[in-house]
C-alpha atoms as a PDB file:
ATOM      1  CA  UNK A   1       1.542 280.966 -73.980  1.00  0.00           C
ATOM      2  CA  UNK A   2      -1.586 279.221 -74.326  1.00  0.00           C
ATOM      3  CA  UNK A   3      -3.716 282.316 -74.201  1.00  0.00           C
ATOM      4  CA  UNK A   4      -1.311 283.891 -77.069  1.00  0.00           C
ATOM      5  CA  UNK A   5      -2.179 281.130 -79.554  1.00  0.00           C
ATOM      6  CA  UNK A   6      -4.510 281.816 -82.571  1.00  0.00           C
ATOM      7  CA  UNK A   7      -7.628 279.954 -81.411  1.00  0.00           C
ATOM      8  CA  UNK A   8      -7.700 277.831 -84.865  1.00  0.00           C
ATOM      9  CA  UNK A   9      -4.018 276.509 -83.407  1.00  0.00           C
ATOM     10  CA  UNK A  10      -5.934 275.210 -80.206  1.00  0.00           C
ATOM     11  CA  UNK A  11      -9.128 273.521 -82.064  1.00  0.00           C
ATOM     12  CA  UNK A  12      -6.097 271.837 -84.744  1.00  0.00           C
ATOM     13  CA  UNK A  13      -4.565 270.891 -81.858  1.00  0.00           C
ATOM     14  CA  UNK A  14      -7.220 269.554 -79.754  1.00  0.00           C
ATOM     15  CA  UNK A  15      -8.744 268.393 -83.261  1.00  0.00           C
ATOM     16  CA  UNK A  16      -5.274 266.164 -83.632  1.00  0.00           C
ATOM     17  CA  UNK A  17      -5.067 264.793 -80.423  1.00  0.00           C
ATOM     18  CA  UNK A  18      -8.965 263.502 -80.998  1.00  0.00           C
ATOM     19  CA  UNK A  19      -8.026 262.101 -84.148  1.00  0.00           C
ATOM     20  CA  UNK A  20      -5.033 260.313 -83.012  1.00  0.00           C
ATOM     21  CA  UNK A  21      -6.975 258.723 -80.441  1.00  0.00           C
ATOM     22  CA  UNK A  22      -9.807 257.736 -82.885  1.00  0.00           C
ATOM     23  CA  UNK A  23      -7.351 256.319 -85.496  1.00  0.00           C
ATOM     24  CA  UNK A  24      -5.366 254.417 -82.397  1.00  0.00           C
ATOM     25  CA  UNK A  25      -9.078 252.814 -81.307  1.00  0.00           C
ATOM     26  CA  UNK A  26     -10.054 251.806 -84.792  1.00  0.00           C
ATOM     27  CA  UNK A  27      -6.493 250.293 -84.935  1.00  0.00           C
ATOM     28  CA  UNK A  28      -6.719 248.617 -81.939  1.00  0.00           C
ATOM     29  CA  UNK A  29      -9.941 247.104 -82.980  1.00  0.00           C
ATOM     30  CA  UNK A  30      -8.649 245.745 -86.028  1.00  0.00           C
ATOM     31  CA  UNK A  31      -5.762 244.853 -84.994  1.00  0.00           C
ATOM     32  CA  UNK A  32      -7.255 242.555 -81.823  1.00  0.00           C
ATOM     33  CA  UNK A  33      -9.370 241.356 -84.386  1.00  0.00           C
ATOM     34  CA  UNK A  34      -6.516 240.030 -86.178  1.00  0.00           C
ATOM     35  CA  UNK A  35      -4.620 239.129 -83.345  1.00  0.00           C
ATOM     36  CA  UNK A  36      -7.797 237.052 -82.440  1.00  0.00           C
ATOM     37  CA  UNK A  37      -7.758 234.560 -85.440  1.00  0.00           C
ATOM     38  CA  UNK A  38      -4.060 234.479 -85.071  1.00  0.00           C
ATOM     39  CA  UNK A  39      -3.969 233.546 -81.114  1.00  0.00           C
ATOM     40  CA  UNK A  40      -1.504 230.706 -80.399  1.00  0.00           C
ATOM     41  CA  UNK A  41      -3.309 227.430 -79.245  1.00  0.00           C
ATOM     42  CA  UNK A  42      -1.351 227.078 -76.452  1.00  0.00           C
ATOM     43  CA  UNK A  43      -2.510 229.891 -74.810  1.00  0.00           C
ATOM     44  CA  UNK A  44      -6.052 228.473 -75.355  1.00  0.00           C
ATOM     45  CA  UNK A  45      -4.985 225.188 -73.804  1.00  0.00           C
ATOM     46  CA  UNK A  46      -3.508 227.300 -70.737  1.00  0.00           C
ATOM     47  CA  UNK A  47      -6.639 228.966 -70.203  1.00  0.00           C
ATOM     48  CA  UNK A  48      -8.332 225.798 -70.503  1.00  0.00           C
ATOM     49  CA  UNK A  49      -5.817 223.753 -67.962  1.00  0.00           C
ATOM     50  CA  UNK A  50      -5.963 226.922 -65.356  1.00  0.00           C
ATOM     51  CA  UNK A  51      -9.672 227.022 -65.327  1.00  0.00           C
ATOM     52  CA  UNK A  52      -9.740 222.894 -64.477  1.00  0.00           C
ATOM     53  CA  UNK A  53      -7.332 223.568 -62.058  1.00  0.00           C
ATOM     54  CA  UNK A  54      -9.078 225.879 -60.148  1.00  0.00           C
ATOM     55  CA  UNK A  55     -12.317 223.521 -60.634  1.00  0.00           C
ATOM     56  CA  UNK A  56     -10.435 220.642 -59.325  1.00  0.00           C
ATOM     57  CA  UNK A  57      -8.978 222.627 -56.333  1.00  0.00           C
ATOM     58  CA  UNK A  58     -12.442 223.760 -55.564  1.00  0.00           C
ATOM     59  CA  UNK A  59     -13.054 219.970 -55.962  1.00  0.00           C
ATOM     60  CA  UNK A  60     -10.311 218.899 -53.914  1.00  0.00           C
ATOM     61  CA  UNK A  61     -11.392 221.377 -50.863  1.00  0.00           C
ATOM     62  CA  UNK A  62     -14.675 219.756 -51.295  1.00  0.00           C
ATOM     63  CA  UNK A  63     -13.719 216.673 -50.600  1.00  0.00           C
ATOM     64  CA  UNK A  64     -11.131 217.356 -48.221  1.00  0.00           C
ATOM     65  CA  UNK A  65     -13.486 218.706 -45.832  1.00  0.00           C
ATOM     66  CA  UNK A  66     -15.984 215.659 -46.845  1.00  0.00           C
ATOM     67  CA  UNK A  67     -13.218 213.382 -46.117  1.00  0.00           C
ATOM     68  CA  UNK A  68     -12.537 215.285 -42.678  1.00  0.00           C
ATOM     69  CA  UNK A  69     -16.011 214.926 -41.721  1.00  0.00           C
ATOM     70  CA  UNK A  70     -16.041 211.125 -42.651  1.00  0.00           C
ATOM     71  CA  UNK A  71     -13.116 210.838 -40.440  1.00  0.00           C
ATOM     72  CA  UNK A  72     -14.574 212.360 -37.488  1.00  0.00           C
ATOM     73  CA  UNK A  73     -17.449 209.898 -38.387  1.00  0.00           C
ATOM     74  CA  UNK A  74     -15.577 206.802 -38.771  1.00  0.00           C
ATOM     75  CA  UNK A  75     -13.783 207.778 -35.554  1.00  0.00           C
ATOM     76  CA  UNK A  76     -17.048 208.452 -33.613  1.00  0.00           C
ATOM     77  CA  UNK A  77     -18.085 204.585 -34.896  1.00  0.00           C
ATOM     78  CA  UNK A  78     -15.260 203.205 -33.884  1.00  0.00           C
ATOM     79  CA  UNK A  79     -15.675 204.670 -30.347  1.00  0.00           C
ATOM     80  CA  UNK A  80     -19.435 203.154 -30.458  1.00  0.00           C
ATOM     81  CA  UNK A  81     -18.375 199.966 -31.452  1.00  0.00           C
ATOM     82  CA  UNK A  82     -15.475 199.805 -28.777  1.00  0.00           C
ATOM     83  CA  UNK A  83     -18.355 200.649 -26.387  1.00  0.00           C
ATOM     84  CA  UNK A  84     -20.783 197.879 -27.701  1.00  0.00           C
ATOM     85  CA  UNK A  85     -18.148 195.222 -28.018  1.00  0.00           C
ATOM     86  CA  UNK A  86     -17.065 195.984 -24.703  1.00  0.00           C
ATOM     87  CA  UNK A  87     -21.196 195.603 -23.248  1.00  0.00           C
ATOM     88  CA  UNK A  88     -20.871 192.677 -25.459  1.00  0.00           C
ATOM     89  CA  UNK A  89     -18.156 190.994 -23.392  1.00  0.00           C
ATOM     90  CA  UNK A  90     -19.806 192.149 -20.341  1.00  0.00           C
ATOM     91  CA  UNK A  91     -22.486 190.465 -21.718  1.00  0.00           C
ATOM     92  CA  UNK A  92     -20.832 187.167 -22.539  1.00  0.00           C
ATOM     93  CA  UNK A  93     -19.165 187.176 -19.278  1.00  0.00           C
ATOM     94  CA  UNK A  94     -22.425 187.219 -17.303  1.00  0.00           C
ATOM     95  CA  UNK A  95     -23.729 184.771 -19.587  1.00  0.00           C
ATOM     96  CA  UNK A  96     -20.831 182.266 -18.641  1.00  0.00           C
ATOM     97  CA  UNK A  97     -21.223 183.060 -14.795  1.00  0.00           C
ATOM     98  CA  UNK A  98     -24.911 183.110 -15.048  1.00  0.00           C
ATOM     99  CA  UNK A  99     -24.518 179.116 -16.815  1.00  0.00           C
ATOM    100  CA  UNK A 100     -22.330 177.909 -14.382  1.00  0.00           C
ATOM    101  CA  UNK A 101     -24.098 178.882 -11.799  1.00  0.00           C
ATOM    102  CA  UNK A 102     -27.410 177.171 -13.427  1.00  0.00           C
ATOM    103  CA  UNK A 103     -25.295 173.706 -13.721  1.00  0.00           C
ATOM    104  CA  UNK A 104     -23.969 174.167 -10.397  1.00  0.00           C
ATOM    105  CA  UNK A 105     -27.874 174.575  -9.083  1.00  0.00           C
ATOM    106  CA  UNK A 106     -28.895 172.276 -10.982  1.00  0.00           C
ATOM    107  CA  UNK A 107     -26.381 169.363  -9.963  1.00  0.00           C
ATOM    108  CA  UNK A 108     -27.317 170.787  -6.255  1.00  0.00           C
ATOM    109  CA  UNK A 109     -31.147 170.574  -7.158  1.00  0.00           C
ATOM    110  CA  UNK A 110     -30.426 166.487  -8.421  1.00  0.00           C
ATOM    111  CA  UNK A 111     -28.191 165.483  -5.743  1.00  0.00           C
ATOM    112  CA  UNK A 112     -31.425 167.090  -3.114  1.00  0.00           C
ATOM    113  CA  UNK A 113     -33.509 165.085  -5.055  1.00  0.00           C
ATOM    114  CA  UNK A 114     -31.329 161.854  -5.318  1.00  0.00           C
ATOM    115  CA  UNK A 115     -31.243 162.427  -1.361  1.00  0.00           C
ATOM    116  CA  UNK A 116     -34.765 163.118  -0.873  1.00  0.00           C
ATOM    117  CA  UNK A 117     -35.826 160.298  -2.673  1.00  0.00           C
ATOM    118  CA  UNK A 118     -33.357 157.908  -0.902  1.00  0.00           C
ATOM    119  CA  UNK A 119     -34.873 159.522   2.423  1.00  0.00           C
ATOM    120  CA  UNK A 120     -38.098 159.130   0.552  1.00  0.00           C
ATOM    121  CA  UNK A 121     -37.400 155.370   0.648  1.00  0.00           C
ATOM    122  CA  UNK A 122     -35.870 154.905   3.615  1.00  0.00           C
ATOM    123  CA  UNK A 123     -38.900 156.612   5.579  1.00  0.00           C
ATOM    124  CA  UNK A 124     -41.416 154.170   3.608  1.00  0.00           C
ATOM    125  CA  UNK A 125     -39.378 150.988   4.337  1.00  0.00           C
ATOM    126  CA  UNK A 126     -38.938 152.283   7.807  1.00  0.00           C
ATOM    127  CA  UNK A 127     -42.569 152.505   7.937  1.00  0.00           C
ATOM    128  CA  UNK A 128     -43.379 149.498   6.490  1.00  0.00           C
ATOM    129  CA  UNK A 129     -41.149 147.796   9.204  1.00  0.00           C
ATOM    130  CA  UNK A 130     -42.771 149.978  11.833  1.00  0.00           C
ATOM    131  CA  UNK A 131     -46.302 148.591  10.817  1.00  0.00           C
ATOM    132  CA  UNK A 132     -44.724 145.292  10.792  1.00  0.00           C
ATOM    133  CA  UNK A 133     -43.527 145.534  14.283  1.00  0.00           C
ATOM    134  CA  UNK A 134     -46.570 146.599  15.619  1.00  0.00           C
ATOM    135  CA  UNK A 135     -48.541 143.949  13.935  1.00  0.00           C
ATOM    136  CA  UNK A 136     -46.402 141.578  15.521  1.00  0.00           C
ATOM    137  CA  UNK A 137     -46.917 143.897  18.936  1.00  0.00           C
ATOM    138  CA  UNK A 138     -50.457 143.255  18.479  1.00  0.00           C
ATOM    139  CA  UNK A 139     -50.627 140.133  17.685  1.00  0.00           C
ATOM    140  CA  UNK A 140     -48.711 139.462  20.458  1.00  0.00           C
ATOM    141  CA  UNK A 141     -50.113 141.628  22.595  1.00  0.00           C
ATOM    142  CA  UNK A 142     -53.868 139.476  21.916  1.00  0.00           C
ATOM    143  CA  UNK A 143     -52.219 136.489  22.276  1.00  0.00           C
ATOM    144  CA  UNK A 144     -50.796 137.776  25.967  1.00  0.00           C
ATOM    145  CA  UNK A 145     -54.343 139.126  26.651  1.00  0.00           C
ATOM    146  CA  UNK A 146     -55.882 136.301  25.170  1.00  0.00           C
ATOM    147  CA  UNK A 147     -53.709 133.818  28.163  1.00  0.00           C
ATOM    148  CA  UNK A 148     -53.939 135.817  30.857  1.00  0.00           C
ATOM    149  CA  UNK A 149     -57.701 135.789  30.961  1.00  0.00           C
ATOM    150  CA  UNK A 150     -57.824 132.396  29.930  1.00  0.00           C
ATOM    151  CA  UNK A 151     -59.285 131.900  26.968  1.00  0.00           C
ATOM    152  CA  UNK A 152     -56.381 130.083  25.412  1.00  0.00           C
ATOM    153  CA  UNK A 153     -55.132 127.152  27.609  1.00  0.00           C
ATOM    154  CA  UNK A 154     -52.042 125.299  26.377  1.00  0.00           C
ATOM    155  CA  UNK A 155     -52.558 122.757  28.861  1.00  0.00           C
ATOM    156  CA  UNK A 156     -55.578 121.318  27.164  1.00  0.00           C
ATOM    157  CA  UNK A 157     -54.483 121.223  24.066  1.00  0.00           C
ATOM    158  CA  UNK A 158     -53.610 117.662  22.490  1.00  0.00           C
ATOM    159  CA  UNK A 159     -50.123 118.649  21.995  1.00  0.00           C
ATOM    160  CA  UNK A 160     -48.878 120.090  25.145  1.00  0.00           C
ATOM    161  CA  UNK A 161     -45.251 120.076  23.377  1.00  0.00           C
ATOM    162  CA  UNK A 162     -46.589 122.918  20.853  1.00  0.00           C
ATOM    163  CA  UNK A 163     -48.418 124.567  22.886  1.00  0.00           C
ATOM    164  CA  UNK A 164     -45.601 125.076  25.187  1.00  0.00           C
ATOM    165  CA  UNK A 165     -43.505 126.283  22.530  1.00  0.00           C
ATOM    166  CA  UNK A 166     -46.074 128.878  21.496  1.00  0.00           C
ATOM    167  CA  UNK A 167     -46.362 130.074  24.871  1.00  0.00           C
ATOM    168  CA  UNK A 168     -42.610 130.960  24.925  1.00  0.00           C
ATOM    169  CA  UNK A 169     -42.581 132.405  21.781  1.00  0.00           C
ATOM    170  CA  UNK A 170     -45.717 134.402  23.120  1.00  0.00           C
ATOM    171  CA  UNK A 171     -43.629 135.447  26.098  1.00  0.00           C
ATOM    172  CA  UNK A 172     -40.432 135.951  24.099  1.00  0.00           C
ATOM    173  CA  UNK A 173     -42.439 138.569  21.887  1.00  0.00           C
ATOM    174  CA  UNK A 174     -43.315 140.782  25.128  1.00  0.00           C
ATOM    175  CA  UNK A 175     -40.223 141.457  25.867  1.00  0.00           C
END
């Protein structure tokens, strides 16, 4: 049926259909451009709210995942500083042992001292009586030597009391 149609009935037609779509653009343009100055504030305050929400989601991942990191973080210090106050005991503890045992050595080292001075003394008063006894050996030693050759005689002496006195005390001596 197409092919049967006057050809003026298929340009009107295709002529119309143009037309229509023409006249339903300019429309359209106008019409939008109405619409436009006409638009409900709301709307605009919708558009506004939806486009800060999806800012402050994209915010809120941001610092989701900063705050997951800081997490990790914060647990990774805390694990450090279990660790270091734990050396830090260790530490203490050796501290303590290593000051008791440096009283305890050096209550040891005064006590040696205290005893090796007291020895100390003891040694030079022994000593001094040692020298002491052997002066007195000597002495009375010469004095023994000194009567059996003869060169003291008690028997000539004025006081034959005294001089028998020293001779016993000469003899006690010896012995």
């Amino acid at each position: 049926m197409f092919m049967e149609a006057p050809e003026t009935l298929i340009y009107i037609t295709a002529g119309a259909f143009f037309l229509g779509w023409a006249v339903g653009k300019i429309g359209a343009y106008f019409g939008n451009r109405v619409k436009a100055r006409s638009r409900d504030p709301r709307d605009d305050r919708i558009r506004s709210l939806e486009a800060e929400l999806r800012v402050s989601r994209s915010d809120a991942e941001k610092f989701k995942t900063d705050l997951e990191k800081r997490d990790k973080e914060l647990a990774e210090e805390k694990k450090e500083v279990a660790q270091r106050e734990a050396a830090l005991d260790e530490q203490i503890e050796v501290i303590a042992t290593m000051r008791r045992d440096l009283r305890d050595s050096v209550r040891k080292t005064r006590e040696l001292r205290t005893e090796l001075s007291d020895r100390a003394t003891e040694n030079v008063k022994s000593e001094a009586k040692l020298r002491e006894v052997e002066t007195e050996l000597s002495v009375a030693q010469a004095s023994t030597d000194l009567i059996a050759t003869g060169v003291l005689d008690y028997t000539m002496a004025p006081d034959a009391e005294e001089a028998q006195e020293t001779k016993e005390k000469a003899v006690k001596v010896n012995r």
